[in-house]
N, C-alpha and C. Protein backbone atom coordinates (compact mmCIF):
# COMPACT_ATOMS: atom_id res chain seq x y z
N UNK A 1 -29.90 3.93 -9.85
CA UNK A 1 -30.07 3.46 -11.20
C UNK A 1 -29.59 4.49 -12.20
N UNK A 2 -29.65 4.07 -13.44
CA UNK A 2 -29.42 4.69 -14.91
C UNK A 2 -30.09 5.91 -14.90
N UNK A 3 -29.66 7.31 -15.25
CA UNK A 3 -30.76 8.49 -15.43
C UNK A 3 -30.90 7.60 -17.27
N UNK A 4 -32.34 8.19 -17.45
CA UNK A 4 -32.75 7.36 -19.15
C UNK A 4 -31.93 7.69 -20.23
N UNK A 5 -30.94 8.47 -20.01
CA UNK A 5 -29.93 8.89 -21.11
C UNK A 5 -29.33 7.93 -20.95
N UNK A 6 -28.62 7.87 -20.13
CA UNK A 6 -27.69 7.06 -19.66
C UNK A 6 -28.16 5.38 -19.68
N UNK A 7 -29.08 5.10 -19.24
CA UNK A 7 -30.07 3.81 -19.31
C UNK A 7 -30.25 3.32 -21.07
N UNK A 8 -30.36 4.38 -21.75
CA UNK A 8 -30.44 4.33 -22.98
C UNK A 8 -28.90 3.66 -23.62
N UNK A 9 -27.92 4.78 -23.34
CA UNK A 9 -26.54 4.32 -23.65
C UNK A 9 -26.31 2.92 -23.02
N UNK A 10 -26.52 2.77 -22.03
CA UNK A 10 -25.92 1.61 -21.79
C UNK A 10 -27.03 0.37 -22.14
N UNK A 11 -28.03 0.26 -22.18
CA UNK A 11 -28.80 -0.54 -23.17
C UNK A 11 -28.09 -0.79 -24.69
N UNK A 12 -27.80 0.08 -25.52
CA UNK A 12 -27.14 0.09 -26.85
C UNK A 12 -25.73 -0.75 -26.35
N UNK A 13 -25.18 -0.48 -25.40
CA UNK A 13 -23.57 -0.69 -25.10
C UNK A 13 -23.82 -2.29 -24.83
N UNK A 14 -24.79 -2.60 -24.16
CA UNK A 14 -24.89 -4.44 -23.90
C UNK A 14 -25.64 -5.00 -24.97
N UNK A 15 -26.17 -4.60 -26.31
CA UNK A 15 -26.17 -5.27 -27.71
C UNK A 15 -25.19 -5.00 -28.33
N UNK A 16 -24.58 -4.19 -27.87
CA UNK A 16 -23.10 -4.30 -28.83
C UNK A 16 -22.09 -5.34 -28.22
N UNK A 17 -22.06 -5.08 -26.90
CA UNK A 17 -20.96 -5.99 -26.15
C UNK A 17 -21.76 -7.55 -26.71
N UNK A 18 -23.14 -7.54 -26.51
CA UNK A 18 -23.57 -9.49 -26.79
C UNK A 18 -22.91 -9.60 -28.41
N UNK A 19 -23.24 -8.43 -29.46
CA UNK A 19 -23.09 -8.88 -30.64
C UNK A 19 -21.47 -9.49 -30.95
N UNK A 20 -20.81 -8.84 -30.00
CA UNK A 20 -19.15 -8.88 -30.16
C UNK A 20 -18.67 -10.14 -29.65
N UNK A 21 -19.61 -10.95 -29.39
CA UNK A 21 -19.16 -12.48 -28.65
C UNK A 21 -19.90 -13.37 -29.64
N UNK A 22 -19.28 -13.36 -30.69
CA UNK A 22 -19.85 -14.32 -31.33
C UNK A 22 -19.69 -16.10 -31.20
N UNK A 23 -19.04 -16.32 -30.84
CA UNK A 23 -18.69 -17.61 -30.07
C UNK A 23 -18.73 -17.63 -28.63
N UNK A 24 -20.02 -16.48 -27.86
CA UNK A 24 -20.44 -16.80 -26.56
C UNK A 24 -19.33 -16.25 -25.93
N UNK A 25 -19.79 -16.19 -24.63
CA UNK A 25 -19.00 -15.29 -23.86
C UNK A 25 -19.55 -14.04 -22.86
N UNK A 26 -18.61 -13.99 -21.80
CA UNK A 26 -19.68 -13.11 -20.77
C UNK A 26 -19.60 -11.41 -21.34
N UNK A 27 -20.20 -10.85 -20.36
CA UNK A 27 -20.35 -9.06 -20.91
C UNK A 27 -20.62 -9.05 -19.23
N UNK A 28 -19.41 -8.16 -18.73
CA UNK A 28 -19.34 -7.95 -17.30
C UNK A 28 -19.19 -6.62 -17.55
N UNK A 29 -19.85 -5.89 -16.63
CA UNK A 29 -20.39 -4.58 -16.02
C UNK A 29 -19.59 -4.15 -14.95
N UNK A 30 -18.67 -2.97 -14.45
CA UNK A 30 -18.38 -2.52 -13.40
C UNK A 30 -18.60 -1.01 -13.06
N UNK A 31 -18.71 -0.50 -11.83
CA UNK A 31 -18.77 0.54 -11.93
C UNK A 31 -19.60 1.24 -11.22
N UNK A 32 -19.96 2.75 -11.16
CA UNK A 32 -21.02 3.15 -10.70
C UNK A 32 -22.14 3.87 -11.72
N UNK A 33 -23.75 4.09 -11.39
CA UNK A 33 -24.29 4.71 -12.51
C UNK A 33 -24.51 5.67 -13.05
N UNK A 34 -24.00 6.38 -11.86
CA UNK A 34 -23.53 8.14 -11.79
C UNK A 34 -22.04 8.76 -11.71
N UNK A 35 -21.45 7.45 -12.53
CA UNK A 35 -19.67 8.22 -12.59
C UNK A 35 -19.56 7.65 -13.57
N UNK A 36 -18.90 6.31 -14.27
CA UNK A 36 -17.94 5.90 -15.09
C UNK A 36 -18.26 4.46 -14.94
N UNK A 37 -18.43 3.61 -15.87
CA UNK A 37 -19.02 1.97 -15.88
C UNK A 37 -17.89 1.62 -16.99
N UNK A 38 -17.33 0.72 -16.81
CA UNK A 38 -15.81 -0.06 -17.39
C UNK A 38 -16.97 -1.38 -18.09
N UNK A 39 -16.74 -1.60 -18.93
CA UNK A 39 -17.57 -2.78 -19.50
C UNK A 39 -17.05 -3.91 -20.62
N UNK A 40 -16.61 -4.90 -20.33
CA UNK A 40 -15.79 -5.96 -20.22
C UNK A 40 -15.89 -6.88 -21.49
N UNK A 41 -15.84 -7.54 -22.59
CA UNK A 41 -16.34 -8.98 -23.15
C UNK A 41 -15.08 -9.75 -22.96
N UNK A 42 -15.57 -11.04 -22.61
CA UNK A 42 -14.80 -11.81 -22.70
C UNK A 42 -15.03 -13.23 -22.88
N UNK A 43 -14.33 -13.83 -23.96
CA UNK A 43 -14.99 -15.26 -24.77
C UNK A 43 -14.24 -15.34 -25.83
N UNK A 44 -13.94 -16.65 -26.71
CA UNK A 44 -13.64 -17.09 -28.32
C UNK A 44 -14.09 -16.38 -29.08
N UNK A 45 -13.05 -15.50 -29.46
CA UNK A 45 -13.35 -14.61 -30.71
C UNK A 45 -13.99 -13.63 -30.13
N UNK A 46 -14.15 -12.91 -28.74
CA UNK A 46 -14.29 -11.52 -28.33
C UNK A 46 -13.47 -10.59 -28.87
N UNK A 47 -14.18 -9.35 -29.45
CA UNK A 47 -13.55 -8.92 -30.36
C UNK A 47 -14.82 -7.29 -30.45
N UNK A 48 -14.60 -5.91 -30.27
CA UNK A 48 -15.52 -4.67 -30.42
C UNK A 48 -15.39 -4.93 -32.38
N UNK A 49 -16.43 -4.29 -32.40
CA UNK A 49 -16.42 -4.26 -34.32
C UNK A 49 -14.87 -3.36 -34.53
N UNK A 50 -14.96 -3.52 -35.84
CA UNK A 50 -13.48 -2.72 -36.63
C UNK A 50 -13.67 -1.36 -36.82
N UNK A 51 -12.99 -0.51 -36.13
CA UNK A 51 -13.53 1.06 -36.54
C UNK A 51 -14.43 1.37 -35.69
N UNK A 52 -15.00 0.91 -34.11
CA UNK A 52 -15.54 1.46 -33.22
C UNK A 52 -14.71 2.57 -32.37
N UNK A 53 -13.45 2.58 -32.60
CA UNK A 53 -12.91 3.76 -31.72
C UNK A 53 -12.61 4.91 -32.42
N UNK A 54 -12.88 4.69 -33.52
CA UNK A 54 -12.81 5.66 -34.57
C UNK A 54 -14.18 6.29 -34.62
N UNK A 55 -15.60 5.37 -34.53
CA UNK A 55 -16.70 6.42 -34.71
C UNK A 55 -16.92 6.94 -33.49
N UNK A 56 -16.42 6.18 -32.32
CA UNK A 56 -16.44 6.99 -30.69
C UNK A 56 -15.52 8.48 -30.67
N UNK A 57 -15.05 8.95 -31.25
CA UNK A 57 -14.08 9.61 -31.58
C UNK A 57 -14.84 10.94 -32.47
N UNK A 58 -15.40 10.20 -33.37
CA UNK A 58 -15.37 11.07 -34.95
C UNK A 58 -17.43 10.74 -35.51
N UNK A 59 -17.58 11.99 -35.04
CA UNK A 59 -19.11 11.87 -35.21
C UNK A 59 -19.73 11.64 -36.95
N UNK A 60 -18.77 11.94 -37.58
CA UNK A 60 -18.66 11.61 -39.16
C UNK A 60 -18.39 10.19 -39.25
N UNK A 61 -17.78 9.44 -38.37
CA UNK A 61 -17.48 8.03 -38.90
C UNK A 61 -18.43 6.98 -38.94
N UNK A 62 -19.59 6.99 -38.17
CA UNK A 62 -20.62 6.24 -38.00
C UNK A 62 -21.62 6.27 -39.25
N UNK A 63 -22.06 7.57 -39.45
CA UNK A 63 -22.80 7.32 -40.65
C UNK A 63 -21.68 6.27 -41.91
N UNK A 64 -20.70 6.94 -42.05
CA UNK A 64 -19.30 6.81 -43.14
C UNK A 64 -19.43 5.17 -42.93
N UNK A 65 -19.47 4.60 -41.80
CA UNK A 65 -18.63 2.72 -41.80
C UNK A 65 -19.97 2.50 -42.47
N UNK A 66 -21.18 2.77 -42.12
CA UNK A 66 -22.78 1.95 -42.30
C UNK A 66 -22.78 1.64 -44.17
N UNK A 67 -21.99 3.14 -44.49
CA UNK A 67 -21.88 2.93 -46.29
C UNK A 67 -21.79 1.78 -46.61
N UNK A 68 -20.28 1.28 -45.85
CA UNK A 68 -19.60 0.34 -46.24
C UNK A 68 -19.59 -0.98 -45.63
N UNK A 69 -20.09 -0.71 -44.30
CA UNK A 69 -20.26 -1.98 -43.85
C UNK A 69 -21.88 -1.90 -42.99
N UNK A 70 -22.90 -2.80 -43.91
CA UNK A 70 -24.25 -2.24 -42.99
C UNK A 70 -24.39 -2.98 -41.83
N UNK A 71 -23.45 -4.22 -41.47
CA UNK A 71 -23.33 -4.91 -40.44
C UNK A 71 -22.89 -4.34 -38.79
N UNK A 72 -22.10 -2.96 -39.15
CA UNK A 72 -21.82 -2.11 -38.02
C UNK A 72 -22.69 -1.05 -37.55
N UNK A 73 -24.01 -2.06 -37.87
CA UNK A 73 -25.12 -1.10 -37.53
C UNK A 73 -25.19 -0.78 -35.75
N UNK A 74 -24.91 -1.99 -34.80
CA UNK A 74 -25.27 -1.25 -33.68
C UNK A 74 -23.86 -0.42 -33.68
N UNK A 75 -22.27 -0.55 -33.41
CA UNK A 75 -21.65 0.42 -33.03
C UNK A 75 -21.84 1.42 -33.64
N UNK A 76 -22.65 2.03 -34.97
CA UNK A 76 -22.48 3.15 -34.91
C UNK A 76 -23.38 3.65 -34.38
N UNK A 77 -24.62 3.16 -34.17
CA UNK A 77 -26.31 3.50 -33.48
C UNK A 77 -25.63 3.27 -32.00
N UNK A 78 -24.67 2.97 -31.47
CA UNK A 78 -23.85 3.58 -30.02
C UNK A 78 -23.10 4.37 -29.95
N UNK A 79 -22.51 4.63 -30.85
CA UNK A 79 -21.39 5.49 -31.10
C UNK A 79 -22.17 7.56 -30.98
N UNK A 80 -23.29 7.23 -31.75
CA UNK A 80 -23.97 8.43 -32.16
C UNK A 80 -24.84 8.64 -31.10
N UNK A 81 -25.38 7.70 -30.10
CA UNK A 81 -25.97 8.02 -29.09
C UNK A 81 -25.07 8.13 -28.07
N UNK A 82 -23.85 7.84 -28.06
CA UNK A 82 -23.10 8.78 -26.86
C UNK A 82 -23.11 9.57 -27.24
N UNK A 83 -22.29 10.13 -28.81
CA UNK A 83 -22.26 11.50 -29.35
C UNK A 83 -23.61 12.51 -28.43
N UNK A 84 -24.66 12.06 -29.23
CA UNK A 84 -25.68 13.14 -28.73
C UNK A 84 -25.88 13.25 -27.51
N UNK A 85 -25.68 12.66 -26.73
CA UNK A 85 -26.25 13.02 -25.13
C UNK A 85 -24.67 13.33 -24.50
N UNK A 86 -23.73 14.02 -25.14
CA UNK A 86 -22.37 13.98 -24.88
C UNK A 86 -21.75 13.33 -23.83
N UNK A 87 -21.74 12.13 -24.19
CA UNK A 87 -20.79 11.38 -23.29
C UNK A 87 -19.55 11.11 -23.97
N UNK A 88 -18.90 10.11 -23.10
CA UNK A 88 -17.63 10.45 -23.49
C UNK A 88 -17.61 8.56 -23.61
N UNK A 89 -16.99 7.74 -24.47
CA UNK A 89 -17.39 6.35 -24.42
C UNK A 89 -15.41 6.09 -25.09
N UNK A 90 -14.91 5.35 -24.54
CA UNK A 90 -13.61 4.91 -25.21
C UNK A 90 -12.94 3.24 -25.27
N UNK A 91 -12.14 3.59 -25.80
CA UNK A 91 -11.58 1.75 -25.59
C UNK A 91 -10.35 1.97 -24.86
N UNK A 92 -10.17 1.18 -23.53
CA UNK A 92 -9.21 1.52 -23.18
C UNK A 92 -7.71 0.65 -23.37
N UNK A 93 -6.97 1.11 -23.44
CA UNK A 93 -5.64 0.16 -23.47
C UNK A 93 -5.40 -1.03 -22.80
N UNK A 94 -4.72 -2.01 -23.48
CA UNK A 94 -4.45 -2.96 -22.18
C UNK A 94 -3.19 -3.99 -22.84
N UNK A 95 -3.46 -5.34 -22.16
CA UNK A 95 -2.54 -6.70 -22.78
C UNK A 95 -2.94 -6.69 -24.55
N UNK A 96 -2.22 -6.85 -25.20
CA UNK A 96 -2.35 -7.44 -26.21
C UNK A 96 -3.44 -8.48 -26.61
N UNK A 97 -3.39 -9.36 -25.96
CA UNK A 97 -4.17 -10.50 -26.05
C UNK A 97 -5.35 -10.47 -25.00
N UNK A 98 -5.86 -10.03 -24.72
CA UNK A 98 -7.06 -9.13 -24.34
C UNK A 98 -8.06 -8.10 -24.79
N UNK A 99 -8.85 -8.51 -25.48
CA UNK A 99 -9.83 -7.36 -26.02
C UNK A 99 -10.06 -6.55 -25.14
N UNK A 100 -9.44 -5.20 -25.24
CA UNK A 100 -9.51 -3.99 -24.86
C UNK A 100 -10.70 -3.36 -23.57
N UNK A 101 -11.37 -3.17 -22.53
CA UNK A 101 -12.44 -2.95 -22.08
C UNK A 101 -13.13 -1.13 -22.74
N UNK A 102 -14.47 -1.42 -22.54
CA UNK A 102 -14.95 0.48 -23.05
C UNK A 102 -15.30 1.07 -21.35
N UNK A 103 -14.62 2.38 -21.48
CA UNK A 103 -15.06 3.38 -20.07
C UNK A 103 -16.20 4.01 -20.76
N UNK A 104 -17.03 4.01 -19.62
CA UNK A 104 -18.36 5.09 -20.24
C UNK A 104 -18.48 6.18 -19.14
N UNK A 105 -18.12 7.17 -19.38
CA UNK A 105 -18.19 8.04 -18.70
C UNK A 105 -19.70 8.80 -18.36
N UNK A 106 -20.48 8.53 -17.09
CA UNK A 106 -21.77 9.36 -17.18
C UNK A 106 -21.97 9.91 -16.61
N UNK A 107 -21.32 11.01 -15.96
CA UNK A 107 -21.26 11.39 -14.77
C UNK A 107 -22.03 12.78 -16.22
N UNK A 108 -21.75 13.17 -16.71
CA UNK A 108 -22.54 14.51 -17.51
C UNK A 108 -23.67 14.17 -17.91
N UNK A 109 -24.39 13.18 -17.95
CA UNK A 109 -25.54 13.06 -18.40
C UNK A 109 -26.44 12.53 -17.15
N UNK A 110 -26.07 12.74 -15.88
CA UNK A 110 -27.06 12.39 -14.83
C UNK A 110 -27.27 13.18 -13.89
C-alpha cells in the first residue's frame, strides 16, 4: 500500500482527476505504490485544470492561480502537497487529442 504521504498525494490526485471529468468519465490508476503511478482521465470534456503544469513546476504558482481563479482550488492544494513532501508529479506528453496522463513519482517519499 500507500506510505501516508504518498496515500495523502494520491487521495488529492483522484479529486482532482474526478473534478476534471466533468461530463463523467473514468480515472484509471497504473502502477506501483513504491515507484511511479501514471494516472489516466478519460471522458467528454476530460481535460487537467489550466495552469496545473505550471503550479507542478513552480511552487509560487499555486498560491498566484487561487488569486485569480478560486475554482483551481484542488490543483493547487495538489500541486503544493507534492511540493512539500517532495515529489515529483508531471503531465506527460502524448497524442494531441488525448488529455495528457500525470506520472507521480513516489519512490522518495516511501
Amino acid at each position: 500500500g500507500f506510505s501516508p504521504a504518498a496515500g495523502r498525494l494520491m487521495l488529492n490526485i483522484a479529486l482532482l482527476a474526478a473534478e476534471s471529468l466533468p461530463a463523467g468519465g473514468v480515472v484509471a490508476f497504473s502502477g506501483h505504490p513504491d515507484q511511479d503511478v501514471v494516472v489516466r482521465i478519460v471522458g467528454p470534456r476530460a481535460a487537467w485544470p489550466a495552469g496545473l503544469a505550471m503550479m507542478l513546476v513552480d511552487p509560487a504558482a499555486a498560491p498566484a492561480a487561487l488569486v485569480e481563479q478560486p475554482r483551481l482550488l484542488q490543483a493547487a492544494l495538489t500541486a503544493q502537497i507534492a511540493q512539500a513532501s517532495g515529489q515529483r508529479v508531471s503531465l506527460l506528453m502524448g497524442p494531441s487529442d488525448v488529455t495528457p496522463p500525470l506520472l507521480v513519482c513516489l519512490s522518495a517519499i516511501n
